[in-house]
PDB file of N, CA and C in Angstrom:
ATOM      1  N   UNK A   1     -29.190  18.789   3.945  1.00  0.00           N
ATOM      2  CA  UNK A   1     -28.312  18.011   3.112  1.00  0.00           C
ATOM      3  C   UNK A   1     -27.881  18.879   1.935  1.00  0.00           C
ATOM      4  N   UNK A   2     -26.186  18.802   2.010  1.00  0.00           N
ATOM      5  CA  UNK A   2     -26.224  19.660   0.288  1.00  0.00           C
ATOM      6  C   UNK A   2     -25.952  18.710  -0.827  1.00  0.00           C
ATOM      7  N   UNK A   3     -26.576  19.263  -1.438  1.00  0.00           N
ATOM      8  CA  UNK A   3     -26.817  18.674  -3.224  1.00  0.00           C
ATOM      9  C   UNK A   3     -25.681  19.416  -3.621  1.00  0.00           C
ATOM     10  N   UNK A   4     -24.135  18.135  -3.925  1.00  0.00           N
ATOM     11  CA  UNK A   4     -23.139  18.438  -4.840  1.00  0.00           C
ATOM     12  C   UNK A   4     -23.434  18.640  -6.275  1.00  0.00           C
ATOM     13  N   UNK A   5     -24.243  17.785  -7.241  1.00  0.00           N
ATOM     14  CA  UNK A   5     -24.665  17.728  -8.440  1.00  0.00           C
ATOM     15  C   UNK A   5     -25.544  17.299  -8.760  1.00  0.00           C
ATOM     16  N   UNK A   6     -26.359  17.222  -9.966  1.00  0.00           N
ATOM     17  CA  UNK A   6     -27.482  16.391 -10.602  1.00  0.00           C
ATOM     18  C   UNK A   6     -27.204  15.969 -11.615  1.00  0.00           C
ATOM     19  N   UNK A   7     -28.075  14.868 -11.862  1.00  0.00           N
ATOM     20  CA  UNK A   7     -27.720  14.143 -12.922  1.00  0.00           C
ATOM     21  C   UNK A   7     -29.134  14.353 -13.720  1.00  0.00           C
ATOM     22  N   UNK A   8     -28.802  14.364 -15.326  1.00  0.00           N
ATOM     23  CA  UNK A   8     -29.899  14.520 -16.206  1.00  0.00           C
ATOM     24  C   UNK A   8     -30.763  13.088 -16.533  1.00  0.00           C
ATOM     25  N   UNK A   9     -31.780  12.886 -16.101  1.00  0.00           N
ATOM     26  CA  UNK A   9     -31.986  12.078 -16.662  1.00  0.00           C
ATOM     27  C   UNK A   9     -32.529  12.306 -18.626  1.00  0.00           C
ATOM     28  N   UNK A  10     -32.002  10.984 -19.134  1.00  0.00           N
ATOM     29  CA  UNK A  10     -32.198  11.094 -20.681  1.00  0.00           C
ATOM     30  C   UNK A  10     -33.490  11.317 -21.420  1.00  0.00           C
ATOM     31  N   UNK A  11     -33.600  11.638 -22.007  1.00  0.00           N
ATOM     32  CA  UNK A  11     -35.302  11.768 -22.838  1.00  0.00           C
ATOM     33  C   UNK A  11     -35.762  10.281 -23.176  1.00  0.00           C
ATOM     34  N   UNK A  12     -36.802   9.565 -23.053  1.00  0.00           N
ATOM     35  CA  UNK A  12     -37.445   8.546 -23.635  1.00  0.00           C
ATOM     36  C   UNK A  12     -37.337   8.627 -24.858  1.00  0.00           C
ATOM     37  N   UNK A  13     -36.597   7.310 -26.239  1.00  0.00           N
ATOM     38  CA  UNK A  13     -36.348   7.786 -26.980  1.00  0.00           C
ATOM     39  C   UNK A  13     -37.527   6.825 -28.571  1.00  0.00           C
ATOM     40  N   UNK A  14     -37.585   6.750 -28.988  1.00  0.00           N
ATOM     41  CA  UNK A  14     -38.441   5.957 -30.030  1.00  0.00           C
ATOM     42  C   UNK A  14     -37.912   5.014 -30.458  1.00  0.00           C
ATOM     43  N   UNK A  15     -36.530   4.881 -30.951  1.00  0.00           N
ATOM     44  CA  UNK A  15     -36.003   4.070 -31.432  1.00  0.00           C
ATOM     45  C   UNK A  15     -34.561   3.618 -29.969  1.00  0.00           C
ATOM     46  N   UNK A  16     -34.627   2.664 -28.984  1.00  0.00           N
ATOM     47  CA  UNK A  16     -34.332   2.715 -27.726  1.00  0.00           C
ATOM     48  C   UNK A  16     -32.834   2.158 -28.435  1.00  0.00           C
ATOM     49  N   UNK A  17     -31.621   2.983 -27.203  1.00  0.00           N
ATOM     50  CA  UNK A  17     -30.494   2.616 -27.693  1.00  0.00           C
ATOM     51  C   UNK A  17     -29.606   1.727 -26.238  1.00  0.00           C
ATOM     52  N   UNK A  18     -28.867   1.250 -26.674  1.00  0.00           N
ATOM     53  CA  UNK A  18     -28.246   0.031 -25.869  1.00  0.00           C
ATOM     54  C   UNK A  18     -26.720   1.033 -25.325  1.00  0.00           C
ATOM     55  N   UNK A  19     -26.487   1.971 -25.673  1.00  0.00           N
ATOM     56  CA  UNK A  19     -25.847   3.024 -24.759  1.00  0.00           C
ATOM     57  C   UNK A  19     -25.505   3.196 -22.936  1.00  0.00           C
ATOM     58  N   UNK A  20     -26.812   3.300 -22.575  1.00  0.00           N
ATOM     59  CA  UNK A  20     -27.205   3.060 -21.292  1.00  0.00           C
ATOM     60  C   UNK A  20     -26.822   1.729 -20.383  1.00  0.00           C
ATOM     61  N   UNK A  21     -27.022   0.718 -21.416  1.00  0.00           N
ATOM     62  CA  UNK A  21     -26.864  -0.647 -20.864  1.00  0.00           C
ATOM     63  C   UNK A  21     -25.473  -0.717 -20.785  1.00  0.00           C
ATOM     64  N   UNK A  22     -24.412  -0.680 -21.817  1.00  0.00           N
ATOM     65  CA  UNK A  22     -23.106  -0.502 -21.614  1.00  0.00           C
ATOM     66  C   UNK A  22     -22.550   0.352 -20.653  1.00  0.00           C
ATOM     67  N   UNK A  23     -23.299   1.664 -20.323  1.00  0.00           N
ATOM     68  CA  UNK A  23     -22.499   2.340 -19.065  1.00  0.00           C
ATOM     69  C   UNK A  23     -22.735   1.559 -17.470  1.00  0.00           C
ATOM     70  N   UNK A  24     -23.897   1.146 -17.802  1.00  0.00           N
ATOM     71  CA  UNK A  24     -24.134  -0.394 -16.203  1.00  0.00           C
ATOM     72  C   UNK A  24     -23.542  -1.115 -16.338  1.00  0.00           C
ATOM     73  N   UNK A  25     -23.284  -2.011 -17.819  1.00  0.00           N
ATOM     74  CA  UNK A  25     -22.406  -2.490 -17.528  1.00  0.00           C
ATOM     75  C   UNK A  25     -20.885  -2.776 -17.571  1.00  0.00           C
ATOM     76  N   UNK A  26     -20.003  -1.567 -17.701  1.00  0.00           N
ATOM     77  CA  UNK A  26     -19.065  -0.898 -17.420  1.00  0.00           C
ATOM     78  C   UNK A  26     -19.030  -0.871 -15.914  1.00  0.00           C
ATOM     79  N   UNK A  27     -20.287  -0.264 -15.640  1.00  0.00           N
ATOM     80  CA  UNK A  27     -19.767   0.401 -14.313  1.00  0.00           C
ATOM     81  C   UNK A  27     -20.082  -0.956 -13.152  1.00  0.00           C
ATOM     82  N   UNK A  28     -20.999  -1.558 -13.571  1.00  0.00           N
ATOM     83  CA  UNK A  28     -20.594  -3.172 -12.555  1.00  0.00           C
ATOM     84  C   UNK A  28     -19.661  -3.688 -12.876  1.00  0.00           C
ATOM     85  N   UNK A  29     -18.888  -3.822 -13.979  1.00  0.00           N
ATOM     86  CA  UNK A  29     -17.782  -4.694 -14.391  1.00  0.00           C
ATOM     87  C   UNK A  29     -16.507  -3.827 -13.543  1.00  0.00           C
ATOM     88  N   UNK A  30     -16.543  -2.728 -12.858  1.00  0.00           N
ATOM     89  CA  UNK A  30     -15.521  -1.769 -12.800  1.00  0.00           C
ATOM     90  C   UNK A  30     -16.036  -2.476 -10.737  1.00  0.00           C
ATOM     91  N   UNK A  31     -16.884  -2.142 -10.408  1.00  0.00           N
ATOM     92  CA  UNK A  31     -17.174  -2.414  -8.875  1.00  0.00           C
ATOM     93  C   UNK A  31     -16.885  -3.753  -8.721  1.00  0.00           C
ATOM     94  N   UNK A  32     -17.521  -4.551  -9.654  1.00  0.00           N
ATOM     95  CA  UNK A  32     -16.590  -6.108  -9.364  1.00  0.00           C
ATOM     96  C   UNK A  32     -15.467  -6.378  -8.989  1.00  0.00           C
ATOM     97  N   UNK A  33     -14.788  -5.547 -10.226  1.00  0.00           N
ATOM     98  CA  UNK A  33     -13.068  -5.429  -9.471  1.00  0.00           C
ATOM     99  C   UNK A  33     -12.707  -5.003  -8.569  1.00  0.00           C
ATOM    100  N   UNK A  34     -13.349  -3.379  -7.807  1.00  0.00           N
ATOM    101  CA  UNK A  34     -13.253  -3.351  -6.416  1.00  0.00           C
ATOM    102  C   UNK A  34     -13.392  -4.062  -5.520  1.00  0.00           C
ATOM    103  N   UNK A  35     -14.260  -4.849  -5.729  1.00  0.00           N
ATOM    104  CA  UNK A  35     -14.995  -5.485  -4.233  1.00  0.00           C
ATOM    105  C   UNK A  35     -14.509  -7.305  -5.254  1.00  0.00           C
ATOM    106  N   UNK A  36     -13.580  -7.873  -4.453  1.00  0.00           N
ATOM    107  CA  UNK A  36     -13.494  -9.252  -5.178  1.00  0.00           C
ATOM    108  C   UNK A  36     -14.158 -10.141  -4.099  1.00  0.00           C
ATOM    109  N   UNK A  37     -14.573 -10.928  -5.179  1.00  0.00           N
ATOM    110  CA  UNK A  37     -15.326 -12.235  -4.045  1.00  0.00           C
ATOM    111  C   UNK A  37     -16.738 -11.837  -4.389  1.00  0.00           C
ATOM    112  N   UNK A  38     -16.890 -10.805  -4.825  1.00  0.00           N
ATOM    113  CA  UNK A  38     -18.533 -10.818  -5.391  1.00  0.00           C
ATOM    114  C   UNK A  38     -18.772  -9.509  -3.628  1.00  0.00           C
ATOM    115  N   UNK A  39     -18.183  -9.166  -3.124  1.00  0.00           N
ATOM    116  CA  UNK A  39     -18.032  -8.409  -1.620  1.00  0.00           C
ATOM    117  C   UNK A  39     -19.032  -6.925  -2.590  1.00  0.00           C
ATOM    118  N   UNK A  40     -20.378  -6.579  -1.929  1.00  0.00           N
ATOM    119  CA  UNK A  40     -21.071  -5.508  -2.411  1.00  0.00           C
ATOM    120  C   UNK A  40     -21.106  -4.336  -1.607  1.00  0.00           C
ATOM    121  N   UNK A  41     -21.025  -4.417   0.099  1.00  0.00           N
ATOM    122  CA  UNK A  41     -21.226  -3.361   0.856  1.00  0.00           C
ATOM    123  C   UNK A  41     -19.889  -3.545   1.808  1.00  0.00           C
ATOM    124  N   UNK A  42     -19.679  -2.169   2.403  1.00  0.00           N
ATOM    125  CA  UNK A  42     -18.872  -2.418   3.299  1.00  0.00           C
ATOM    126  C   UNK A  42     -18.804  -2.303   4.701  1.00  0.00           C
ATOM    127  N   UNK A  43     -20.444  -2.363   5.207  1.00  0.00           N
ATOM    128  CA  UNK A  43     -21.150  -2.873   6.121  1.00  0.00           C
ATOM    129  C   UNK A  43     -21.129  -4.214   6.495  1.00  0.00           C
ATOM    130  N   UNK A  44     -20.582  -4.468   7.968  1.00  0.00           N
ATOM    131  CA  UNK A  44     -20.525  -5.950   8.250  1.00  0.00           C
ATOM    132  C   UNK A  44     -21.719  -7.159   8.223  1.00  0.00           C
ATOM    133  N   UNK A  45     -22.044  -7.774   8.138  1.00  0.00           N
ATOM    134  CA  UNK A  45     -23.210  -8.729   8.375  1.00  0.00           C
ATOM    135  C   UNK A  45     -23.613  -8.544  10.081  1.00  0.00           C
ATOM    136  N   UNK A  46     -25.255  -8.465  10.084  1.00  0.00           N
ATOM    137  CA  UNK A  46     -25.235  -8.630  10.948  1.00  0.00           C
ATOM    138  C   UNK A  46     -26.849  -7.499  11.137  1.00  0.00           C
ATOM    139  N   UNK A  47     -27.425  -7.571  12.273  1.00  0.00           N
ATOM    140  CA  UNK A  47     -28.484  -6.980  12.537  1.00  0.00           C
ATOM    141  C   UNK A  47     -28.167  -5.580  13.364  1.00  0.00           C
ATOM    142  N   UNK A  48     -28.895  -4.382  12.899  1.00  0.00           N
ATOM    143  CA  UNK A  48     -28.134  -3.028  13.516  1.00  0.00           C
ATOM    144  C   UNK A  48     -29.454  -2.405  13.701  1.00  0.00           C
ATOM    145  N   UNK A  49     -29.522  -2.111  14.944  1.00  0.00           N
ATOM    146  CA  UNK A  49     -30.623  -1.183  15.031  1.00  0.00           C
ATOM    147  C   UNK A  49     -30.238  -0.136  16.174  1.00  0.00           C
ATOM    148  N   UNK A  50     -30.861   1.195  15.706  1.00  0.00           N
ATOM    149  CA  UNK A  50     -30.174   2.684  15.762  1.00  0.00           C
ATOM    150  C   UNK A  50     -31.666   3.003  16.469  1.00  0.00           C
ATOM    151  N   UNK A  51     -31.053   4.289  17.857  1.00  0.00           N
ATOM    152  CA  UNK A  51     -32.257   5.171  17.731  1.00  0.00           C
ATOM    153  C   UNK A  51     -32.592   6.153  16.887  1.00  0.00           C
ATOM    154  N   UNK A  52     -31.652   6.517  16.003  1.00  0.00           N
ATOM    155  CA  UNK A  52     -32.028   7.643  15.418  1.00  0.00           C
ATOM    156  C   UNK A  52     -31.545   7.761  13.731  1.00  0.00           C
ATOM    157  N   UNK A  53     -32.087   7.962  13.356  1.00  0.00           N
ATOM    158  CA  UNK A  53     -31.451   7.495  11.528  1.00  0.00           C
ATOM    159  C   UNK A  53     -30.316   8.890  11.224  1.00  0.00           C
ATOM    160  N   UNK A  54     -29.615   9.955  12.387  1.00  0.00           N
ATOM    161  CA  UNK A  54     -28.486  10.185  12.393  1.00  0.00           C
ATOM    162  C   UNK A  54     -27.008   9.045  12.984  1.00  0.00           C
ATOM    163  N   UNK A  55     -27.786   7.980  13.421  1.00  0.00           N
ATOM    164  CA  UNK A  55     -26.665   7.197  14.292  1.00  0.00           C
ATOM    165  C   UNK A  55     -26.395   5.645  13.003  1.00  0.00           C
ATOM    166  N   UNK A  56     -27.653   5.848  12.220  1.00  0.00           N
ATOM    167  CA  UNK A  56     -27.360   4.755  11.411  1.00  0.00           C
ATOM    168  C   UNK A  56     -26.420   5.189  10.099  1.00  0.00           C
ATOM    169  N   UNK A  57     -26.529   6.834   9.662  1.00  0.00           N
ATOM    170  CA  UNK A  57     -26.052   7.224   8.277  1.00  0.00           C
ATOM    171  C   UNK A  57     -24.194   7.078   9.290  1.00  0.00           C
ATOM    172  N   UNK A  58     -24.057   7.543  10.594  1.00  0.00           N
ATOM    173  CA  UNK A  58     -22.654   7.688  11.087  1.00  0.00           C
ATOM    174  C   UNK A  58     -21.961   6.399  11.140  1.00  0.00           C
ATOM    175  N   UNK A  59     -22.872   5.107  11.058  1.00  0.00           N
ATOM    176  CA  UNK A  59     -22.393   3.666  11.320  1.00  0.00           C
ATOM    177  C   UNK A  59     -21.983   3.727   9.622  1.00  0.00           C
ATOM    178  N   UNK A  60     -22.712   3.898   8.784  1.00  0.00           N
ATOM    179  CA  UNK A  60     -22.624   3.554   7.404  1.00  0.00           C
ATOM    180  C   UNK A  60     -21.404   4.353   7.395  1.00  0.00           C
ATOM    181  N   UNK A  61     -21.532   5.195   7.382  1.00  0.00           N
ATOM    182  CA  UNK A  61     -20.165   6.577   6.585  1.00  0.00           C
ATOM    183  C   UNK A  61     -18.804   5.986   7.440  1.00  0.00           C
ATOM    184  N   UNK A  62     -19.096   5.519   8.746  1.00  0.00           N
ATOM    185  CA  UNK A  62     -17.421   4.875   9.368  1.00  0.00           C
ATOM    186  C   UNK A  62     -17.358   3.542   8.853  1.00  0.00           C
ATOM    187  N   UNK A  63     -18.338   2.247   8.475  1.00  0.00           N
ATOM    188  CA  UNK A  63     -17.777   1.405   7.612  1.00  0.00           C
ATOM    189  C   UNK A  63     -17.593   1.608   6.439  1.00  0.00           C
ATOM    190  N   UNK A  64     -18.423   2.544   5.629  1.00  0.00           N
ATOM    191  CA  UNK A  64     -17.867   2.747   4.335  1.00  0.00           C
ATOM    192  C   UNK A  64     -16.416   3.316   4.460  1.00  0.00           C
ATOM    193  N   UNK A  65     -15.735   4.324   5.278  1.00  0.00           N
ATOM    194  CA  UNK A  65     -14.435   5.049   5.362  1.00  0.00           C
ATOM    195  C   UNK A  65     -13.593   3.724   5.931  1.00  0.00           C
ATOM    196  N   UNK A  66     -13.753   3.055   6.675  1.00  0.00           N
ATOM    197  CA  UNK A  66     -13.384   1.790   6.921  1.00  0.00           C
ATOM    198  C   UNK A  66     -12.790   1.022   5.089  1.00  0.00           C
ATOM    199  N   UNK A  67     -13.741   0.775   4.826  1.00  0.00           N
ATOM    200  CA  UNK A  67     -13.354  -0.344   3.848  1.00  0.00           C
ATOM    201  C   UNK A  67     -12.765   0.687   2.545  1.00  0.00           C
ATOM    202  N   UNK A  68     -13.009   2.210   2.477  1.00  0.00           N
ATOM    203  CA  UNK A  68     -12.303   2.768   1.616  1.00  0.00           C
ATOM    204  C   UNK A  68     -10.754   2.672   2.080  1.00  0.00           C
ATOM    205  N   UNK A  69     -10.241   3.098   3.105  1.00  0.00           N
ATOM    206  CA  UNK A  69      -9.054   2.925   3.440  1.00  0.00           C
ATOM    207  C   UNK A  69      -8.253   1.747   3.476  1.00  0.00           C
ATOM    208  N   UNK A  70      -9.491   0.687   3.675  1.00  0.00           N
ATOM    209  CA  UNK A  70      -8.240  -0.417   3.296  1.00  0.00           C
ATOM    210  C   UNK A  70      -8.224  -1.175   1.937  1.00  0.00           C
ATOM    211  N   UNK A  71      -9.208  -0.728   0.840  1.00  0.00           N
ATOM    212  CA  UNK A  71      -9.180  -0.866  -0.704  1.00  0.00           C
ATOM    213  C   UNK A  71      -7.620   0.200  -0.816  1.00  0.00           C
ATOM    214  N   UNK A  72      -7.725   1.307  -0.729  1.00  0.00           N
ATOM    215  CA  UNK A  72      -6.411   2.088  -0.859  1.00  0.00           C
ATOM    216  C   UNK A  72      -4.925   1.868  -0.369  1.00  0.00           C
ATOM    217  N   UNK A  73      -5.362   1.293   0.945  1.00  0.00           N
ATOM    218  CA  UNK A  73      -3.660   0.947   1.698  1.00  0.00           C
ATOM    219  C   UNK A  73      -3.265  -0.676   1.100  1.00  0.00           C
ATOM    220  N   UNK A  74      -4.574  -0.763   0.366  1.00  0.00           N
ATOM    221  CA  UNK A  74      -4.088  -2.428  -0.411  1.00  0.00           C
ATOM    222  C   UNK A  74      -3.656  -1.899  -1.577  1.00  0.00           C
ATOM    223  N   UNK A  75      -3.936  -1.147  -2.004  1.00  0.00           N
ATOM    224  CA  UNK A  75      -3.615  -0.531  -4.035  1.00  0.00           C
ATOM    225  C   UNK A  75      -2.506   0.197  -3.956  1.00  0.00           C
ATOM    226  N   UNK A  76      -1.688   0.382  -2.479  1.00  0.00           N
ATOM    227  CA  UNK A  76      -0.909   1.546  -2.318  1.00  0.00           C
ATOM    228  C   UNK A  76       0.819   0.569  -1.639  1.00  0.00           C
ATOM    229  N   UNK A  77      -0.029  -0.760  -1.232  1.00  0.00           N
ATOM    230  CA  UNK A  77       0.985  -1.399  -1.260  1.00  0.00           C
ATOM    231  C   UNK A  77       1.529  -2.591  -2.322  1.00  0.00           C
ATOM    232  N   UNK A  78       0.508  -2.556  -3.262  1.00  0.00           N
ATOM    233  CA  UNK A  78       0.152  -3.545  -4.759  1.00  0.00           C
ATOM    234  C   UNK A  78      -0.417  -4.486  -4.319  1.00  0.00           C
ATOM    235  N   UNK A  79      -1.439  -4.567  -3.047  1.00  0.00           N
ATOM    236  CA  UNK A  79      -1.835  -6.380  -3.153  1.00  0.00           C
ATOM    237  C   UNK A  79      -2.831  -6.255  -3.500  1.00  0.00           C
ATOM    238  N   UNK A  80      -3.551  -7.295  -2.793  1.00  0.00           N
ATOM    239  CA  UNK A  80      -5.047  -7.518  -3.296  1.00  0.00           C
ATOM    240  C   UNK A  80      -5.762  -6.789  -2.314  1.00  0.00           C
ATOM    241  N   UNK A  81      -6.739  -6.099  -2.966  1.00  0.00           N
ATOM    242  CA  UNK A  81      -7.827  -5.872  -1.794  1.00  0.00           C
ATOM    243  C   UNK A  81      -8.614  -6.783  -1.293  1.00  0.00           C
ATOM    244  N   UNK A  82      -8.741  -6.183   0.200  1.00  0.00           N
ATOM    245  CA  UNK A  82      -9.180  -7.601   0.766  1.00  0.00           C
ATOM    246  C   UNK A  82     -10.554  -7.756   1.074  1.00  0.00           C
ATOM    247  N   UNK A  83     -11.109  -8.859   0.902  1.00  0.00           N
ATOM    248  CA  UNK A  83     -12.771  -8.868   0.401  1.00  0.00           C
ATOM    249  C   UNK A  83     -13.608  -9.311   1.730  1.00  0.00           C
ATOM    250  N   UNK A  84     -13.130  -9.040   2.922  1.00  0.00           N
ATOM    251  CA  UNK A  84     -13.540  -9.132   4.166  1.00  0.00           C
ATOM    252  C   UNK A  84     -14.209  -8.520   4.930  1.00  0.00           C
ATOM    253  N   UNK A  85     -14.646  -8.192   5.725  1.00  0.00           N
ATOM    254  CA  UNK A  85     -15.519  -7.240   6.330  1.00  0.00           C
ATOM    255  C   UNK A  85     -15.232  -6.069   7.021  1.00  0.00           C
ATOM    256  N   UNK A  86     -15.460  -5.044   7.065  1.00  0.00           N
ATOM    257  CA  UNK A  86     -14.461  -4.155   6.848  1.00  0.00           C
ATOM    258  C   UNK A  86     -14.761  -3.551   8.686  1.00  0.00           C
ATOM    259  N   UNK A  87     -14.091  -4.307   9.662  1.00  0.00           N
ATOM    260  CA  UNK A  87     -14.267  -4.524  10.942  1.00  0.00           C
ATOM    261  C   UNK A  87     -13.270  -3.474  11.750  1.00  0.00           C
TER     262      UNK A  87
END
């Protein structure tokens, strides 16, 4: 697997700052709007079982590319993205 980047984690601090909490919640307030309807994965419902945990990351990565393409061909034609299963 290649490692694109790392992330730092912050020093433990004495006097704890609410910094952190605003970038979560930024960044859920920002995925909400992606995904409307409260929609979190873009994996269908449903029970999946793989022989090999290369056949389960290839199911994930084609529904995730799945539901990226149609968040985009919705933002690219101005509608709504659609909060359905990304089939």
């Amino acid at each position: 697997m290649k490692t694109v980047r790392s992330r730092r984690e912050p020093a433990i601090a004495v006097l704890a700052s609410g910094d952190r909490l605003v970038a979560a919640a930024r960044w859920n307030d920002e995925m909400n709007l992606r995904a409307p309807g409260g929609r979190t994965t873009a994996i269908p419902k449903g029970l999946y079982r793989f022989k090999t945990l290369e056949d389960a990351d290839r199911h994930r990565m084609e529904c995730e590319a799945r539901r990226i393409s149609m968040v985009v061909s919705a933002e690219e034609r101005g509608g709504r993205v659609p909060s359905g299963d990304a089939r």
